[in-house]
Every structure is written in C-alpha cells, then in structure tokens.
Protein backbone atom coordinates (compact mmCIF):
# COMPACT_ATOMS: atom_id res chain seq x y z
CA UNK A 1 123.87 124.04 111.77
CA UNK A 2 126.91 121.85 111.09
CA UNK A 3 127.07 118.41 109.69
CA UNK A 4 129.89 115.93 109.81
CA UNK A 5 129.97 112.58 107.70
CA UNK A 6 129.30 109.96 110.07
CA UNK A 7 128.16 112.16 113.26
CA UNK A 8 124.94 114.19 113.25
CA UNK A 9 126.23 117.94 115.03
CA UNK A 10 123.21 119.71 116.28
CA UNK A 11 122.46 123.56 116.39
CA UNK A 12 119.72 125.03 117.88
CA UNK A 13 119.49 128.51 118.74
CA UNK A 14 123.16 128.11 119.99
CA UNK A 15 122.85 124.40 121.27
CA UNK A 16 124.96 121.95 119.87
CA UNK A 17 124.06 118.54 120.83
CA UNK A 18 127.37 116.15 120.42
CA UNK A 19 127.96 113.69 117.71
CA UNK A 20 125.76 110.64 117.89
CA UNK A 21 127.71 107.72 117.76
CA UNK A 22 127.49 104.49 119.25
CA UNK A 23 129.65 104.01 122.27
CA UNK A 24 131.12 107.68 122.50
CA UNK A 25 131.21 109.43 125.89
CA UNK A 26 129.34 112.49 125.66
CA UNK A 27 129.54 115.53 128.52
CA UNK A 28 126.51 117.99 129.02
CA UNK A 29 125.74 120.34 126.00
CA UNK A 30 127.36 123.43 125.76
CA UNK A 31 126.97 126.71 123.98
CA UNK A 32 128.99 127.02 120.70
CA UNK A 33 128.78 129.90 118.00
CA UNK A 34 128.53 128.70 114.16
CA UNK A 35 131.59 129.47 112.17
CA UNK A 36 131.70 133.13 110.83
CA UNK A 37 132.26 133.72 107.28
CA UNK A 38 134.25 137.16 108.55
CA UNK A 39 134.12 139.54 111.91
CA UNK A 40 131.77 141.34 109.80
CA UNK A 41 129.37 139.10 109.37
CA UNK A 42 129.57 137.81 113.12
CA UNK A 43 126.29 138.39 114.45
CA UNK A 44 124.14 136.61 117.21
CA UNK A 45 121.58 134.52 117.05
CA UNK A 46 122.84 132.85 114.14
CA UNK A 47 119.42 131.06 114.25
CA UNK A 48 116.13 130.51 116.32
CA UNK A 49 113.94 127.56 117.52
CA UNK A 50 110.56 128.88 117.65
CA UNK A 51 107.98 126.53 118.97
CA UNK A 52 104.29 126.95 118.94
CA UNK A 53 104.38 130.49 121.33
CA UNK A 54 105.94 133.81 119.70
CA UNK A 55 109.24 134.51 120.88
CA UNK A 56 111.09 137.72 121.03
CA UNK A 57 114.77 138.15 120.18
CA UNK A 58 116.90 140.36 120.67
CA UNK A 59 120.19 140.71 117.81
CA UNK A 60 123.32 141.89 117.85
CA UNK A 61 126.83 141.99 116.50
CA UNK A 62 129.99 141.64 119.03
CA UNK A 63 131.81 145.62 119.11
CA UNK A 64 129.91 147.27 116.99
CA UNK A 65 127.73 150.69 117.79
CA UNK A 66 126.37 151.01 114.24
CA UNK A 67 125.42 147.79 112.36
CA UNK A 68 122.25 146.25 110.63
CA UNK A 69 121.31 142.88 110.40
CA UNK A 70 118.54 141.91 107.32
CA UNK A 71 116.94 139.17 106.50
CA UNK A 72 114.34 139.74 104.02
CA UNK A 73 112.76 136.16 103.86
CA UNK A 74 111.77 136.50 106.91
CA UNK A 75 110.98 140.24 107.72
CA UNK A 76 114.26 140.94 110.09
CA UNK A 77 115.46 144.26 110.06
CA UNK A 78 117.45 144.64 113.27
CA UNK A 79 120.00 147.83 114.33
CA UNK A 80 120.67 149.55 117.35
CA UNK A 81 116.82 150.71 119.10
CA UNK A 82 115.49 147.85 117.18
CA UNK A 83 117.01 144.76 118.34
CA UNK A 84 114.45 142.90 119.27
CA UNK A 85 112.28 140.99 116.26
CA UNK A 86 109.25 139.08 117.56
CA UNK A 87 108.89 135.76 116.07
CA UNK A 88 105.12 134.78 115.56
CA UNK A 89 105.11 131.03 114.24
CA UNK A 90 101.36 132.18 112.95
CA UNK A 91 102.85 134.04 110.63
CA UNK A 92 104.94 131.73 108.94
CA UNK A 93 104.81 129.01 106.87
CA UNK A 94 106.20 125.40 107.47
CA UNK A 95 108.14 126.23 104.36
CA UNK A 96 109.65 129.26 105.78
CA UNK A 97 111.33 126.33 108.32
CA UNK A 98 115.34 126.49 106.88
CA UNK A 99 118.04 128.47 106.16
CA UNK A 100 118.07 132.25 104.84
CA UNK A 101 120.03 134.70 103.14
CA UNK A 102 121.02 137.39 105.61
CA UNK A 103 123.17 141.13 105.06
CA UNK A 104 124.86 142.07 108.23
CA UNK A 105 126.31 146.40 107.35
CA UNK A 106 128.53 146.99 110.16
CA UNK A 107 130.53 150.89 110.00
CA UNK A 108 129.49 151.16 106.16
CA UNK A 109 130.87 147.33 105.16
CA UNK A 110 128.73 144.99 104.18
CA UNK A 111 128.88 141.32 103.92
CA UNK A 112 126.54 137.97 102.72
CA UNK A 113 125.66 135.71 105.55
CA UNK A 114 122.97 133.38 106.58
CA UNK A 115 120.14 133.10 109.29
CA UNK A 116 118.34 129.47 110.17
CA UNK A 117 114.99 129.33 111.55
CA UNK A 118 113.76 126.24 112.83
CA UNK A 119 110.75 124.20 114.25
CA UNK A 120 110.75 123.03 117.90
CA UNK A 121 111.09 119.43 118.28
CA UNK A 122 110.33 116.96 120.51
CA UNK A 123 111.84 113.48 121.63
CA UNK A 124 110.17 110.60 123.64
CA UNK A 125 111.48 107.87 125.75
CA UNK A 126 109.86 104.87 127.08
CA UNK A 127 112.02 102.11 128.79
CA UNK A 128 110.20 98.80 128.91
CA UNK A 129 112.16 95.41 130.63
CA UNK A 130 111.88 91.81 129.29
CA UNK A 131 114.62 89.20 130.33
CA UNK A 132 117.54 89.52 129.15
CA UNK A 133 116.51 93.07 127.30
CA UNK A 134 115.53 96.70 127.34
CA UNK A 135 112.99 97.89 124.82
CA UNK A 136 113.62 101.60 123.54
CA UNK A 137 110.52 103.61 122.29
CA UNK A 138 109.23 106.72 121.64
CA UNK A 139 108.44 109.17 119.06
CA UNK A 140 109.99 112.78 117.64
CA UNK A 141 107.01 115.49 116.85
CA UNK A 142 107.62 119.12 116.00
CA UNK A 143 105.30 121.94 116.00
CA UNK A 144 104.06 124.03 112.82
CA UNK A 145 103.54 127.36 111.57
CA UNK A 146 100.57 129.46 110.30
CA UNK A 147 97.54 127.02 109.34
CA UNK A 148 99.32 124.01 110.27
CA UNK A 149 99.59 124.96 113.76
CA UNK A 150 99.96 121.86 116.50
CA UNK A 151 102.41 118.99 116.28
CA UNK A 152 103.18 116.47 113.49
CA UNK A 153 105.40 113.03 113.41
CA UNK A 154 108.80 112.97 111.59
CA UNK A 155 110.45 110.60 110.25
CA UNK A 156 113.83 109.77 109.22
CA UNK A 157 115.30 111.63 111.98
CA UNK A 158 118.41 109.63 113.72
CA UNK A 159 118.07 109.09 117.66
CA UNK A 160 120.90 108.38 119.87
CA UNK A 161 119.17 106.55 122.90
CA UNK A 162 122.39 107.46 125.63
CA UNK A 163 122.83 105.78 128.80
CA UNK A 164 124.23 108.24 132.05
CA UNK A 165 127.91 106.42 133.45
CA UNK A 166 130.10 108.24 135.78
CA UNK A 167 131.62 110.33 133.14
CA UNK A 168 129.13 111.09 131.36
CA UNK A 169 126.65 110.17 128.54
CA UNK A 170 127.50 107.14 125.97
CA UNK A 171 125.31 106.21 123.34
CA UNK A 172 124.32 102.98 123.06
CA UNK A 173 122.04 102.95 120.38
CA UNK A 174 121.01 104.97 117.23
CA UNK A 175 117.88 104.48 116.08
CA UNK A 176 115.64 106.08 113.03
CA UNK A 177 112.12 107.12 113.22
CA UNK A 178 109.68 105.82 110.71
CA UNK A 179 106.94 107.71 108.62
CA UNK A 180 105.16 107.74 111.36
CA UNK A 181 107.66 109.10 113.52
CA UNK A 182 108.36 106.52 115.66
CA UNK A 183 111.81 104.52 116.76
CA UNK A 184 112.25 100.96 118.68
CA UNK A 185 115.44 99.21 119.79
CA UNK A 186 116.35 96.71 121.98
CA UNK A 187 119.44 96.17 124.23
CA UNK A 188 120.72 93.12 126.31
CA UNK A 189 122.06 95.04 129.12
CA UNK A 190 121.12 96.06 132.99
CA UNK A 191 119.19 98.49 133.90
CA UNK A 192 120.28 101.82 133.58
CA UNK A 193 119.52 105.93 133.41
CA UNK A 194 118.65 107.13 129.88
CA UNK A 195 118.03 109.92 127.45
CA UNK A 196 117.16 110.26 124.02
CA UNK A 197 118.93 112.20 121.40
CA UNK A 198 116.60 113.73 118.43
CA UNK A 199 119.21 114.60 116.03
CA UNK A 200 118.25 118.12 113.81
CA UNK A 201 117.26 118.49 110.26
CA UNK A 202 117.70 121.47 107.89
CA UNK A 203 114.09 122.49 109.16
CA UNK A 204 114.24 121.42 112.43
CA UNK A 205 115.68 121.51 115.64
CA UNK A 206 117.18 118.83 117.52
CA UNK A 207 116.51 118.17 120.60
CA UNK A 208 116.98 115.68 124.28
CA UNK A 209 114.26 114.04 126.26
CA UNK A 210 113.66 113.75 129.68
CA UNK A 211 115.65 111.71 131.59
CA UNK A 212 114.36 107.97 132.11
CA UNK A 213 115.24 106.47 135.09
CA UNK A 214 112.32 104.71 135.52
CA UNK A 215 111.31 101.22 133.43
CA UNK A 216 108.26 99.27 133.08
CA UNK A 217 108.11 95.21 133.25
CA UNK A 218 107.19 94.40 130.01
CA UNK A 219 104.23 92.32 130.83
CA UNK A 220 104.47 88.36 130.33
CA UNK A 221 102.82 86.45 127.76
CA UNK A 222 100.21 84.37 128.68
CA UNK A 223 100.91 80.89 128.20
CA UNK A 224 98.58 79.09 125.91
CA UNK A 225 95.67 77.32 126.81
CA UNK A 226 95.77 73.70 126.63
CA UNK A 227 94.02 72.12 124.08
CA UNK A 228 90.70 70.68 125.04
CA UNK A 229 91.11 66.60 124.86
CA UNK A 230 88.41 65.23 122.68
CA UNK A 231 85.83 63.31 123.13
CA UNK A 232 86.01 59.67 122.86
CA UNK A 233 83.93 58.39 120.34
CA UNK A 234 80.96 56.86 121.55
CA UNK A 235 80.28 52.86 120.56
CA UNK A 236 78.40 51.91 118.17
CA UNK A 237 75.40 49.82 119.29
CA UNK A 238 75.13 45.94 118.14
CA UNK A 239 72.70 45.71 115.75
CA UNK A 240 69.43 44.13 117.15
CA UNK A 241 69.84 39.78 116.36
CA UNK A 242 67.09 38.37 114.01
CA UNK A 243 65.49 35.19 113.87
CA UNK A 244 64.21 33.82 111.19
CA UNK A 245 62.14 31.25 113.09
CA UNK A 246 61.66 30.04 116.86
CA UNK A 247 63.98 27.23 116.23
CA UNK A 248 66.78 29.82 115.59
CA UNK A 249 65.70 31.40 118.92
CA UNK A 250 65.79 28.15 120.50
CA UNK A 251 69.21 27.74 119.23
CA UNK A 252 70.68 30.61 120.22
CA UNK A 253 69.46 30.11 124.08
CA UNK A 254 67.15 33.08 123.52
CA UNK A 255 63.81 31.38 124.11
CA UNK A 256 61.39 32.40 124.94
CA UNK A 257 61.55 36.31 123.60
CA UNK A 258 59.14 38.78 125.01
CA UNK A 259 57.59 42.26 123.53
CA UNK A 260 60.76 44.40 123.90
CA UNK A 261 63.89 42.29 124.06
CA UNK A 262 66.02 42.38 121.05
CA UNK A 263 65.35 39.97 119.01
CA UNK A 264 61.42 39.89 118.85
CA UNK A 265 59.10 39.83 116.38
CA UNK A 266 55.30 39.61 115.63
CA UNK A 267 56.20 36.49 113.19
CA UNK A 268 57.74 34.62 116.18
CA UNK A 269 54.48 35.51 118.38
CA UNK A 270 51.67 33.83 116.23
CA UNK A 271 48.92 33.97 118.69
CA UNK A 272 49.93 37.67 119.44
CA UNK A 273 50.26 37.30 123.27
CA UNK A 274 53.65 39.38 123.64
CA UNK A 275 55.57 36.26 124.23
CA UNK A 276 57.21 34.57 121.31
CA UNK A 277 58.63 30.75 120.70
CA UNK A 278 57.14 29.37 123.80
C-alpha cells in the first residue's frame, strides 16, 4: 500500500485505485506491483483482500526455482509444491487485518520484507436530484474475521464520488464517512454517470462502486397547510333592560310588557295576569 501527502494511492491485492483529488482525470485501474526493497525480496502477491469466503493463493517469486516465502504472523510458508496458502477469514482475527513481517530465501539469500492482508470493503452510491443539485450518499462496510464475521460501518475513510466524461473519470467530490460509516455531498451540476471511490486504510482495502447512471427525484416538500382562520368572536348579548316601575316602561315605549319579553317582571304585573303596566 502506498500513500502520498495529499492523494490517497490504493493497493489491493495488486489494484491501485488513482489519487483522489478533486477535478483530476482518472483512466480505468490498472495493475501495479509495490516497490521492492531488492530482486530478492520481489515476490507476488505482495498482499491479499480476503472477504468473507476463503480464498486460495497461489505465491511466487519472478526467476527463481528454489525460494521460500514466510510469514509467520500469519501461518505462510510457501516454496515450490506448496504455493498455494488458503486464506480462511474464520481463522483470523480483525486484528490480524495489516501489515506483516515477511522472509523471502531465494538460492540460499535471504532478505526482510513485508506482506499486507486486508479486509474486503465495500462502497455505496445513491444519486438523488433536487433543483439545481445532486445529492451524493452511501455508505463503506467491510467484512470481518473469526467471531466477528459479517459486515461493519467505517468511518473516516475518504470517498472520491467521480463523474464518467469522454476521457475518463474526474472527481468531483471527496467526501468522508462518519462513525457510522456514512458520506453525503451535494453538487450543482447536470446530470451525469457516477462512481464512488472508497479510498484504503492500513486494514482495509479500497475499493469502487457500481456505476450510477440512474438518479432518483428527490421528492418535493409539501407545502404547508394554511392556517385555519379563526373564529370570529361571537357578540355579546345586551343585557336584559330593567324597570324600576311601569312609568319607566311607559317611558321607554315598552308598555305594556308580557311574561317573556325582556324587560318583565312580577313587580310590574301586580295582579299576576302575565301582562305587566297595562
């Protein structure tokens, strides 16, 4: 695995995913050995991406008939009739995720090098359109060994969200997931074809999405509901007139008052009839 300051260089089991940087044109991967420390030591795979299946792999060093290739961390002992070394990710631990010391003996000379497992990785995309932008999701998982098989979230891990032009790939965005693994971005631009870039950590592999070329609508918000109008108060009622006598009734043009109106009462009606101030 090689890292440059300001570019994130990704190796997995021989991949090495370009530098992600905003606005750089990037062509399809292609296969790249690490840098040797001699010929001795050069020796293939350099390191392995094992994901939640065992894998088997076979080693080797370029030219050689008699060689050996240890690496006691994590049980490799490879030579000529016993290339192959079948990598069970139950029978590691998460911690075993990272770079080794390895001891490559090729014609009697020996030499220090180095062997990099790593976890399998994987990136999500999700494209969703709102005028004038384009919302960029998704999340970066990666599997784990012995008890802690299935997938787990990662954060801090540095996405390059790429768009496809006519020359290639060009990043557009880099984003970094949360502790929960996830990344969001927006971008005022047309619609387009995109990928996602998971950029690699000591312990894990990087790795590139599926290509998006679909988008959803992001759906509208609905528009608030208009307040109800309130009620208009209703009006008080007058308060019922009282006389004090039937000359006040008289004088107010109310004569004569009967059981019911406003205004009667049993003192106005002295001979109890219903009809007061006659």
């Amino acid at each position: 695995m090689l890292r440059r300051l300001g570019a994130v260089t990704a190796l997995a089991a021989g991949l090495v995913l370009a530098p992600l940087t905003p606005g750089a044109v990037h062509a399809a991967p292609v296969t790249s050995d690490p840098v040797q420390t001699s010929a001795v030591c050069d020796f293939g795979p350099r390191a392995v991406r094992l994901g939640s299946s065992p894998r088997r792999v076979e080693f080797d060093v370029p030219g050689a008939t008699q060689w050996r290739v240890r690496v006691p961390d994590l049980g490799i002992d490879a030579r000529p009739g016993h290339r192959v070394k079948t990598f069970d990710p139950a029978r590691y631990d998460n911690s075993d995720a990272g770079l080794h010391p390895a001891r490559v003996t090729v014609d009697g000379n020996s030499c220090d090098s180095t062997f990099r497992l790593l976890r399998a990785s994987n990136v999500g995309l999700l494209v969703r359109h709102r005028h004038p932008y384009r919302y960029l999701t998704g999340t970066v998982t990666r599997v784990g060994f012995g008890d802690r098989t299935g997938v787990s979230r990662v954060g801090g891990v540095r996405v390059a969200v790429q768009r496809r032009t006519g020359t290639g790939w060009v990043t557009e965005k880099v984003l970094t997931t949360d502790k929960k693994g996830r990344y969001s971005g927006r971008v005022a631009i047309g619609k387009r074809v995109w990928r996602a870039v998971a950029g690699p950590t000591a312990t894990t592999a990087g790795q590139v999405s599926a290509v998006a070329k679909h988008e959803k609508e992001w759906p509208k918000p609905k528009p608030k509901p208009k307040p109800k109008p309130k009620p208009e108060p209703k009006p008080e009622p007058a308060p019922e007139p009282y006389y004090e006598n039937c000359d006040a009734v008289r004088r107010a043009g109310a004569a004569p008052l009967h059981r019911g109106e406003p205004g009667y009462a049993s003192h106005l009606d002295r001979d109890g009839d219903g009809v007061a101030c006659e």
